[in-house]
N, C-alpha and C. Protein backbone atom coordinates (compact mmCIF):
# COMPACT_ATOMS: atom_id res chain seq x y z
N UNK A 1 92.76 14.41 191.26
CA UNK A 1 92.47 15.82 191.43
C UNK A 1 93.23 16.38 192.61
N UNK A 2 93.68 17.27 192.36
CA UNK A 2 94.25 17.92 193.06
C UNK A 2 93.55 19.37 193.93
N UNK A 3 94.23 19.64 195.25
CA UNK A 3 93.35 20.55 196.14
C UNK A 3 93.07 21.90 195.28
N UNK A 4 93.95 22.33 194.30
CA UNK A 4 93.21 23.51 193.87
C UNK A 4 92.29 23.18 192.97
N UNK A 5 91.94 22.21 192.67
CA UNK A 5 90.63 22.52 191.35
C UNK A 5 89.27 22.85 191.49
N UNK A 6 88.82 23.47 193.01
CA UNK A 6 87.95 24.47 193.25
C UNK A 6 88.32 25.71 192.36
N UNK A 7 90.13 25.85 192.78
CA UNK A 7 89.79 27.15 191.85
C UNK A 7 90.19 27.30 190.85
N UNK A 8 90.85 26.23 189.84
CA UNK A 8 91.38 26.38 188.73
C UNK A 8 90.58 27.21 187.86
N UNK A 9 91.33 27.45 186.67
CA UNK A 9 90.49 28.20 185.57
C UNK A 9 91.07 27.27 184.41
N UNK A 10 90.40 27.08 183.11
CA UNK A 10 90.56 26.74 182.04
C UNK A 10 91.12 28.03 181.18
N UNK A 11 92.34 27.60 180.40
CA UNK A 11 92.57 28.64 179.24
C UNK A 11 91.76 29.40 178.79
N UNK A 12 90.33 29.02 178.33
CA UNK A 12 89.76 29.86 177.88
C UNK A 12 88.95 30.78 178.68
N UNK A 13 88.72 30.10 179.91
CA UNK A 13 88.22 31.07 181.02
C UNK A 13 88.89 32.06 181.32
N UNK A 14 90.20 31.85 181.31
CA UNK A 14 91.16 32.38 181.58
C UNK A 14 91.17 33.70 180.92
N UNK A 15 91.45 33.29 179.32
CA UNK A 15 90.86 34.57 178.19
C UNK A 15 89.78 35.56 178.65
N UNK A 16 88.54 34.40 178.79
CA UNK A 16 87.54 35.10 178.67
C UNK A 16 87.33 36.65 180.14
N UNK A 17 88.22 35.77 180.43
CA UNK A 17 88.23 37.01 182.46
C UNK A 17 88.79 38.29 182.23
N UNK A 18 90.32 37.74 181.46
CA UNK A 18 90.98 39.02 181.14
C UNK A 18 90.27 40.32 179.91
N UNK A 19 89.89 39.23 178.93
CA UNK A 19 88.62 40.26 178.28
C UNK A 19 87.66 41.41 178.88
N UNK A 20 87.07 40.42 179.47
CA UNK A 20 85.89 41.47 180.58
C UNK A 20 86.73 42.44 181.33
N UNK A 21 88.01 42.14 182.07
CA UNK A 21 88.82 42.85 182.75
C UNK A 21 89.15 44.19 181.64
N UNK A 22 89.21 43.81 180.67
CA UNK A 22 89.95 45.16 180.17
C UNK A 22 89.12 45.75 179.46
N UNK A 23 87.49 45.37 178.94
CA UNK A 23 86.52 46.03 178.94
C UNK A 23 86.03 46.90 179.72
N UNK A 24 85.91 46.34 181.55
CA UNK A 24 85.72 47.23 182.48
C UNK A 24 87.00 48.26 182.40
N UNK A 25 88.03 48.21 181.98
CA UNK A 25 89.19 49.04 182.22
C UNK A 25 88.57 50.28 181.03
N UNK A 26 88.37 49.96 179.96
CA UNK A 26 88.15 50.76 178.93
C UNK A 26 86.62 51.59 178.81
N UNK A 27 85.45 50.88 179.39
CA UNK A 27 84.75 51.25 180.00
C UNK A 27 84.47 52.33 181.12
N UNK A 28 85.56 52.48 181.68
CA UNK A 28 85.92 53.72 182.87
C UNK A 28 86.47 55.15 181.82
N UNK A 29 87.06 54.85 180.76
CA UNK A 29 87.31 56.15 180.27
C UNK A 29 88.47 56.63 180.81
N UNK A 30 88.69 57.57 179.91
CA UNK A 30 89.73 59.00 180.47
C UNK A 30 89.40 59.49 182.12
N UNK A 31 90.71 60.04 182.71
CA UNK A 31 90.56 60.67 183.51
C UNK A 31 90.67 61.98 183.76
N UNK A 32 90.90 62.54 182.60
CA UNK A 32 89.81 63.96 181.70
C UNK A 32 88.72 64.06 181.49
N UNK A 33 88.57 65.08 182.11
CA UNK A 33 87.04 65.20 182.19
C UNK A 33 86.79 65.77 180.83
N UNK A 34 85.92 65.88 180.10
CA UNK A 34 85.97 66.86 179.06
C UNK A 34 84.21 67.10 178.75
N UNK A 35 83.61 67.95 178.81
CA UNK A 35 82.34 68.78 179.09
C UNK A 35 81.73 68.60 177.37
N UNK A 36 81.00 67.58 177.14
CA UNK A 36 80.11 68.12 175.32
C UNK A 36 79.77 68.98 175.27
N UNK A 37 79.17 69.88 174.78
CA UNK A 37 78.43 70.71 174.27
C UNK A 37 76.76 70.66 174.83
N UNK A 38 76.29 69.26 174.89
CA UNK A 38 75.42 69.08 175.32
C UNK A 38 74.91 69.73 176.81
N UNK A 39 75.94 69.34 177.23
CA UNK A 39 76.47 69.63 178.93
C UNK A 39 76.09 70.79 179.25
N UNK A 40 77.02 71.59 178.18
CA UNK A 40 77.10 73.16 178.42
C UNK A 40 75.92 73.94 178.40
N UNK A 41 75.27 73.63 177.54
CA UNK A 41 73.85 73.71 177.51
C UNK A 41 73.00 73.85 178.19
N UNK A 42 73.05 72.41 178.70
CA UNK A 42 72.01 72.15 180.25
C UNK A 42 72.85 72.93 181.35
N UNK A 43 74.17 73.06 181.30
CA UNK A 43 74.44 73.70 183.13
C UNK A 43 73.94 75.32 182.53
N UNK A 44 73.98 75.67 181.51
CA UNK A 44 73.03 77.03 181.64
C UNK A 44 71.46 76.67 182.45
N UNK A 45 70.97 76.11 181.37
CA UNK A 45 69.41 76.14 181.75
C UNK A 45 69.42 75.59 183.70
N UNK A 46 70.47 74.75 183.88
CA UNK A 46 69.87 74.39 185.25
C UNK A 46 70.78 75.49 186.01
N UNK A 47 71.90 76.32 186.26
CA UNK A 47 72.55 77.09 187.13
C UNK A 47 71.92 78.25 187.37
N UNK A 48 71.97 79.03 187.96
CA UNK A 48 71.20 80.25 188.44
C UNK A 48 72.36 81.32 188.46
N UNK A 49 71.06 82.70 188.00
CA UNK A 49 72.30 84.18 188.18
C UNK A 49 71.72 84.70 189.15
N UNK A 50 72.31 85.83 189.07
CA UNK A 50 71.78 86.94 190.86
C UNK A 50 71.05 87.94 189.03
N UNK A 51 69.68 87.88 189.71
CA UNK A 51 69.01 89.34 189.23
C UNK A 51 68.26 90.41 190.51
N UNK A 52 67.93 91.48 189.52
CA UNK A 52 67.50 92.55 190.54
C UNK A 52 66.15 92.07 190.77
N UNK A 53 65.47 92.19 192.52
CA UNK A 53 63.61 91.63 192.62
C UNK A 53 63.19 92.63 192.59
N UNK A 54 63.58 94.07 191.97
CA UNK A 54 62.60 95.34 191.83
C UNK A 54 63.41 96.11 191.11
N UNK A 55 62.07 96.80 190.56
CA UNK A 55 63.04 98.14 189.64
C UNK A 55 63.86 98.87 190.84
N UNK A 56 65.44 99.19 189.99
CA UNK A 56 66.11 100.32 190.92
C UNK A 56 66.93 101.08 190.30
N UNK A 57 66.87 102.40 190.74
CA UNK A 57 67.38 103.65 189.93
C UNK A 57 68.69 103.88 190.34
N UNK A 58 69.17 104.92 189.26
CA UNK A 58 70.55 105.21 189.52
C UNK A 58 71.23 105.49 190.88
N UNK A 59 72.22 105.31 191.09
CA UNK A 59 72.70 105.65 192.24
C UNK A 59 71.98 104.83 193.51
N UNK A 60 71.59 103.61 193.83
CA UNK A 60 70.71 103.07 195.04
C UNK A 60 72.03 102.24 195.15
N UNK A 61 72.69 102.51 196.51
CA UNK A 61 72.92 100.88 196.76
C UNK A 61 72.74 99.82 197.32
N UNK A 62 73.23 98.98 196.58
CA UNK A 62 72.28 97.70 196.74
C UNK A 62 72.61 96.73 198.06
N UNK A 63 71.74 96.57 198.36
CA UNK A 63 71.48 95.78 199.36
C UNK A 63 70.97 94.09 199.48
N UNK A 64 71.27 92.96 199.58
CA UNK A 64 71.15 91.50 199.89
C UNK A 64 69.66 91.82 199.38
N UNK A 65 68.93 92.55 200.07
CA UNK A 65 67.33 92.33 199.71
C UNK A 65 66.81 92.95 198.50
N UNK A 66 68.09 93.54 197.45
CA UNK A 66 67.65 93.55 196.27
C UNK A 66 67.79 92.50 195.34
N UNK A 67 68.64 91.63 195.40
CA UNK A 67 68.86 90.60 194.79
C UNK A 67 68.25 88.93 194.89
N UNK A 68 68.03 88.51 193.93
CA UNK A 68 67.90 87.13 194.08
C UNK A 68 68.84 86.20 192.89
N UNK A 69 68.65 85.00 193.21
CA UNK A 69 68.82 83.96 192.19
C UNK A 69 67.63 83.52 191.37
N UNK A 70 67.77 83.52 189.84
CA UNK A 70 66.91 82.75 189.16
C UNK A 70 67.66 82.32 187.60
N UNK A 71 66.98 81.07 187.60
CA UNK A 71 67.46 80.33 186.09
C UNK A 71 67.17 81.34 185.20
N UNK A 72 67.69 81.33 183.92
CA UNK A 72 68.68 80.18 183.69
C UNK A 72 70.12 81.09 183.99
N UNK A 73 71.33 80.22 183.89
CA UNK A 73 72.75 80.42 184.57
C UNK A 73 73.62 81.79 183.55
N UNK A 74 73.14 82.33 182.56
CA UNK A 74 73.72 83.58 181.53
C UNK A 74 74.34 84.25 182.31
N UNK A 75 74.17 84.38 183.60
CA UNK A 75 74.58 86.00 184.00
C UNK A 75 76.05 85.78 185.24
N UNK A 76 76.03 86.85 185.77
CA UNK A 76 77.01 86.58 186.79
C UNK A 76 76.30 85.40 187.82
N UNK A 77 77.01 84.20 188.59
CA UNK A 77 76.64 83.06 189.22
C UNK A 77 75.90 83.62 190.50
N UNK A 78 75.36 82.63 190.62
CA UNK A 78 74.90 82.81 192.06
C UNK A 78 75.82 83.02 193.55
N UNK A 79 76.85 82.68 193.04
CA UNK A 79 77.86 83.00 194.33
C UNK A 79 78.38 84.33 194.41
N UNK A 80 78.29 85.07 193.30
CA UNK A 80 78.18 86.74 193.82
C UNK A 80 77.28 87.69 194.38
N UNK A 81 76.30 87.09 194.91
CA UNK A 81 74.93 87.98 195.31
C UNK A 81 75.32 87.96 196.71
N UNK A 82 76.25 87.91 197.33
CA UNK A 82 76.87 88.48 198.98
C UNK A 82 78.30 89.46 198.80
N UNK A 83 78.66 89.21 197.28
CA UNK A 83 79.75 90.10 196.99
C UNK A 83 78.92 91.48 196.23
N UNK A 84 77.98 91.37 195.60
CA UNK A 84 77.59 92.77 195.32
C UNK A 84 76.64 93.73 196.28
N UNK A 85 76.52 92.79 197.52
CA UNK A 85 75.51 95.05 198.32
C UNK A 85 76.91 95.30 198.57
N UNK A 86 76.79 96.39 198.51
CA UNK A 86 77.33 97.77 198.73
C UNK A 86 77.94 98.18 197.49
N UNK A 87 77.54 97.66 196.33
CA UNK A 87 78.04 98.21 194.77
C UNK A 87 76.59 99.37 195.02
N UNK A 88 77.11 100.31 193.95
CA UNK A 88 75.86 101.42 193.25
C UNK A 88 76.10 101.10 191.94
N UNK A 89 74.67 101.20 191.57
CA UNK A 89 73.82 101.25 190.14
C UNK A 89 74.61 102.43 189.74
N UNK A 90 74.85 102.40 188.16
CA UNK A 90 75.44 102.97 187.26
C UNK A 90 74.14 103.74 186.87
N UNK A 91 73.18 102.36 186.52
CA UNK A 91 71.97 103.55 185.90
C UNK A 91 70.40 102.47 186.09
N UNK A 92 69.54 103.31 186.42
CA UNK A 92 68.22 102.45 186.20
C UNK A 92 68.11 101.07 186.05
N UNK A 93 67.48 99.94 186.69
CA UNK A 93 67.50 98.46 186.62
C UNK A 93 66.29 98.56 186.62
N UNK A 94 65.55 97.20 185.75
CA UNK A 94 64.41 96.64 185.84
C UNK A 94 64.18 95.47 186.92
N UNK A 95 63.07 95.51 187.81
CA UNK A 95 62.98 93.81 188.23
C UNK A 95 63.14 92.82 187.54
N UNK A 96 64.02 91.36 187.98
CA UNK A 96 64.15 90.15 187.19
C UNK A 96 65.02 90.11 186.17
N UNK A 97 65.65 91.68 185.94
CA UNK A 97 66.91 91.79 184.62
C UNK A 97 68.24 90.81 185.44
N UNK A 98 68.94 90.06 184.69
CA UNK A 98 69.93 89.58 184.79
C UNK A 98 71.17 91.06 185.69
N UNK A 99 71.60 90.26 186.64
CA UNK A 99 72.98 91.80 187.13
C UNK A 99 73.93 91.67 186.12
N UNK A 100 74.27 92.42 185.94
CA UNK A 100 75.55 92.74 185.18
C UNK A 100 76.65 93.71 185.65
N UNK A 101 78.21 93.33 185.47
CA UNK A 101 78.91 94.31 185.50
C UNK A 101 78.98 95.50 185.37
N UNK A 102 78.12 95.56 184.36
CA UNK A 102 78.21 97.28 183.65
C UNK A 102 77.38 97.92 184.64
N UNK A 103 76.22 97.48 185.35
CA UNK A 103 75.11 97.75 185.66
C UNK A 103 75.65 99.08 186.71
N UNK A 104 77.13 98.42 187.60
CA UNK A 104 77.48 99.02 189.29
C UNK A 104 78.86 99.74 188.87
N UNK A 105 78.95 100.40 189.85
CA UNK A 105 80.57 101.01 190.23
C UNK A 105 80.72 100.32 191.22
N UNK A 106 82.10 100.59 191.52
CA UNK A 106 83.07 99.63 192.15
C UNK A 106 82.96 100.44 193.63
N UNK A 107 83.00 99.49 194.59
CA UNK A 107 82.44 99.74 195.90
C UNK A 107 83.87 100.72 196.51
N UNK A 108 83.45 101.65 197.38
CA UNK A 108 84.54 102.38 197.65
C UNK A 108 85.35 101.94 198.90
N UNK A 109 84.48 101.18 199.91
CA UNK A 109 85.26 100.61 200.99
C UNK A 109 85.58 99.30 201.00
């Protein structure tokens, strides 16, 4: 015996390593991401929109303390609710309605 036969491998060990090796390789997948349907789904139900927390009438503008975030994700994201105070209402809002584009005019300063 010779000093390496701590680490020798047998042919078929040999096989059997590179197998598993390229299972784990194939196992990792694409490095495309690509989103099911399923997915899409749930990041609605779990993401959040900016809605209005009170009724507000035409012409108010809006201010940080009219808005909040709440599920589910349909509407404009939650990362625009510091970009819309100082928009004005187009027309009448309900509390808890989703914001919408249509809702404001475009801020003048």
């Amino acid at each position: 015996m010779g000093m390496d036969n701590n680490m020798a491998i047998e042919p078929d060990e040999m096989k059997q390593l590179v197998d598993q090796c390229n299972n784990v390789y194939l196992s990792m997948g694409s490095e495309t991401r690509v989103v099911s349907a399923l997915e899409l789904a749930q990041r609605e139900k779990m993401r959040r929109s900016v809605v209005f927390v009170r009724d507000l009438p035409a012409g108010h503008q809006l201010q940080i303390e009219d808005l909040d975030v709440k599920r589910p994700g349909t509407g404009l994201a939650s990362e625009w609710i510091e970009q819309l105070a100082g928009y004005t209402l187009k027309k009448d809002v309900k509390a808890d309605n989703l914001v919408s584009v249509e809702d404001i005019v475009e801020k003048l300063n």
